[in-house]
C-alpha atoms as a PDB file:
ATOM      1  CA  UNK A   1      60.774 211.679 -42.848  1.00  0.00           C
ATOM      2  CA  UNK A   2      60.997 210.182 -39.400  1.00  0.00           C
ATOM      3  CA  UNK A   3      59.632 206.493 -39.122  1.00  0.00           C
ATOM      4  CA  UNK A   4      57.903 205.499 -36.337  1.00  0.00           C
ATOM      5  CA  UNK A   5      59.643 203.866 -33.642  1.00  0.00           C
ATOM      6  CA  UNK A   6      62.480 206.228 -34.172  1.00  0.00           C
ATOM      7  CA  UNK A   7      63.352 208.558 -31.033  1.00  0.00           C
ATOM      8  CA  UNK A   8      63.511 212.106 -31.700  1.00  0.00           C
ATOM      9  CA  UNK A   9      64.609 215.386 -29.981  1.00  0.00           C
ATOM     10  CA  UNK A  10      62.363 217.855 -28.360  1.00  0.00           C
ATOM     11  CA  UNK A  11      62.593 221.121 -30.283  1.00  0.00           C
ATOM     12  CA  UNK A  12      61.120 223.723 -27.267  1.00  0.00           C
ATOM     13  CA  UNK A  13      59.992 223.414 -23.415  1.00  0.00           C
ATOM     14  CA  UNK A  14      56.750 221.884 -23.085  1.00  0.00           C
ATOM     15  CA  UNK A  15      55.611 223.116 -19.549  1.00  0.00           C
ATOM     16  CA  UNK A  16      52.418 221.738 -19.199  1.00  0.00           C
ATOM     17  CA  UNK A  17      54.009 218.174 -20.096  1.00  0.00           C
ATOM     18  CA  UNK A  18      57.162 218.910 -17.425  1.00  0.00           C
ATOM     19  CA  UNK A  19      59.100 218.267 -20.898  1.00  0.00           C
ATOM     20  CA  UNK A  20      62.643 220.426 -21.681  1.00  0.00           C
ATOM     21  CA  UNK A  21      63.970 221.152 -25.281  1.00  0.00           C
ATOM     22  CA  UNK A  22      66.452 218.694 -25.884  1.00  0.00           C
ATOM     23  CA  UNK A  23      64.846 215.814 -24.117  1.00  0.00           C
ATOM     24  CA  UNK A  24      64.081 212.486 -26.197  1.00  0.00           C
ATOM     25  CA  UNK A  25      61.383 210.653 -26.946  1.00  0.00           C
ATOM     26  CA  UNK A  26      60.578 207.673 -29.047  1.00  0.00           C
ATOM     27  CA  UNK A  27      57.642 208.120 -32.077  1.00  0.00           C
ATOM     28  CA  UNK A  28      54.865 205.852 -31.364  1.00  0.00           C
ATOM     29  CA  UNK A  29      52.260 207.262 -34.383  1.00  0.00           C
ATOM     30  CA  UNK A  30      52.469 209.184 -37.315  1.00  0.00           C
ATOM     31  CA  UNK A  31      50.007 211.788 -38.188  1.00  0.00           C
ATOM     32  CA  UNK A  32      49.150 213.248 -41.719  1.00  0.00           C
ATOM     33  CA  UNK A  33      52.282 211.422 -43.167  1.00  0.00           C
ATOM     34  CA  UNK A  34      54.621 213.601 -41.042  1.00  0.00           C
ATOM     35  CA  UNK A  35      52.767 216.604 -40.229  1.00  0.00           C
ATOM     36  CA  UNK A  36      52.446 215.457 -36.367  1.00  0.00           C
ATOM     37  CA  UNK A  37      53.348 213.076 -34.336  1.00  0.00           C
ATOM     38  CA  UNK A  38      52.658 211.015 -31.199  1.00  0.00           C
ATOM     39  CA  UNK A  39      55.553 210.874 -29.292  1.00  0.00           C
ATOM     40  CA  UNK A  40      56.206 208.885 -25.576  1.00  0.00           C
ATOM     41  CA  UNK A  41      58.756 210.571 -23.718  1.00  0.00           C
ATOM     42  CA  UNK A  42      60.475 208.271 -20.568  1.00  0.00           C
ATOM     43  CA  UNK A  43      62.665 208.434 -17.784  1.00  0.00           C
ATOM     44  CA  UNK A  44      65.716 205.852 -18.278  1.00  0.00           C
ATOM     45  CA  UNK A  45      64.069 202.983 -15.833  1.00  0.00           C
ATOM     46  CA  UNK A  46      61.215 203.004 -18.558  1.00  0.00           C
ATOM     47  CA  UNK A  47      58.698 204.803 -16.583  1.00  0.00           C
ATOM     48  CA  UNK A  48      56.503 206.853 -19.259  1.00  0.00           C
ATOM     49  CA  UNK A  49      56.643 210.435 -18.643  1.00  0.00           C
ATOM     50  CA  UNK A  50      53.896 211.557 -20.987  1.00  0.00           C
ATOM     51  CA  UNK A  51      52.742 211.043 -24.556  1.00  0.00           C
ATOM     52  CA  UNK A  52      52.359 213.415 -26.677  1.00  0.00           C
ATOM     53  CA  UNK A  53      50.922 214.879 -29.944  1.00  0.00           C
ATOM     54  CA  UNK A  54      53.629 217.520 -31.690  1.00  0.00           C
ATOM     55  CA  UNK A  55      53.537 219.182 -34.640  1.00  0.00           C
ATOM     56  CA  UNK A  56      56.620 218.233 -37.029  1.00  0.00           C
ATOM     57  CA  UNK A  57      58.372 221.221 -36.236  1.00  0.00           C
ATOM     58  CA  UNK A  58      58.423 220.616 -32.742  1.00  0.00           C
ATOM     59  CA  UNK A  59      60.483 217.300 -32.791  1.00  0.00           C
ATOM     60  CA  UNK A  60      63.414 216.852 -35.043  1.00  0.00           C
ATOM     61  CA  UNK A  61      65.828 213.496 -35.689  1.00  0.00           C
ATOM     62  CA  UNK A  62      68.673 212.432 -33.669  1.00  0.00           C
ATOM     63  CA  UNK A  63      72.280 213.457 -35.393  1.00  0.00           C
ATOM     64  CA  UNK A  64      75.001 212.009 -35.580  1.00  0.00           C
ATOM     65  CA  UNK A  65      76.825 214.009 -32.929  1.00  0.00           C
ATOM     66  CA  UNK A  66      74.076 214.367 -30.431  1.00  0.00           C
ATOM     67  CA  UNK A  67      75.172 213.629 -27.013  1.00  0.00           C
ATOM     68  CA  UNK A  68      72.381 211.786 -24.306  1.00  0.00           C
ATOM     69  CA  UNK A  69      72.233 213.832 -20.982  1.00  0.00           C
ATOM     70  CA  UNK A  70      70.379 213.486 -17.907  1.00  0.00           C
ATOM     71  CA  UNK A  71      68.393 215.463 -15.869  1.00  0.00           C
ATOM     72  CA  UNK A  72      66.159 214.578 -12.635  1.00  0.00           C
ATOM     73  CA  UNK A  73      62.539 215.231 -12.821  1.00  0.00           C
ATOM     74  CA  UNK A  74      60.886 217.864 -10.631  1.00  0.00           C
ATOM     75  CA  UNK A  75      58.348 216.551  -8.101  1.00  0.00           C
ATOM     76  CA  UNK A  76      54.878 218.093  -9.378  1.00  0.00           C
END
C-alpha cells in the first residue's frame, strides 16, 4: 500500500485539474485505508498546483526505473 508522504504517479489526464498522466505528486492523506487518496501535485519551485482526491487506481507508486521529466504549465 502506498504510505502517506510517498509521491506517486498520475495514472490518466486530469483536465479540469491542468494535471497530465505521468505527472507526480506527493500523498498528503489516506482515504479508506487505500481506496483514495489526497494527493498535492507541484511545480519544481514548490508552488502547489492543486490537491487532489483520486481513487487508488488513478495514482500508482514510483518504480524503480521511472525517469522525472518536465513540462511547462499552460497559462489558464
Amino acid at each position: 500500500m502506498i504510505k502517506e508522504h510517498e509521491c506517486v504517479v498520475l495514472t490518466e489526464d486530469l483536465p479540469g485539474e491542468g494535471l497530465k498522466a505521468g505527472d507526480i505528486g506527493t500523498i498528503v492523506h489516506i482515504h479508506q485505508e487505500g481506496t483514495g487518496y489526497e494527493v498535492e501535485f507541484m511545480t519544481l519551485a514548490g508552488e502547489t498546483i492543486a490537491v487532489t482526491t483520486l481513487r487508488a487506481a488513478q495514482v500508482r507508486p514510483l518504480a524503480r526505473r521511472d525517469m522525472a521529466h518536465a513540462r511547462e504549465l499552460s497559462i489558464a
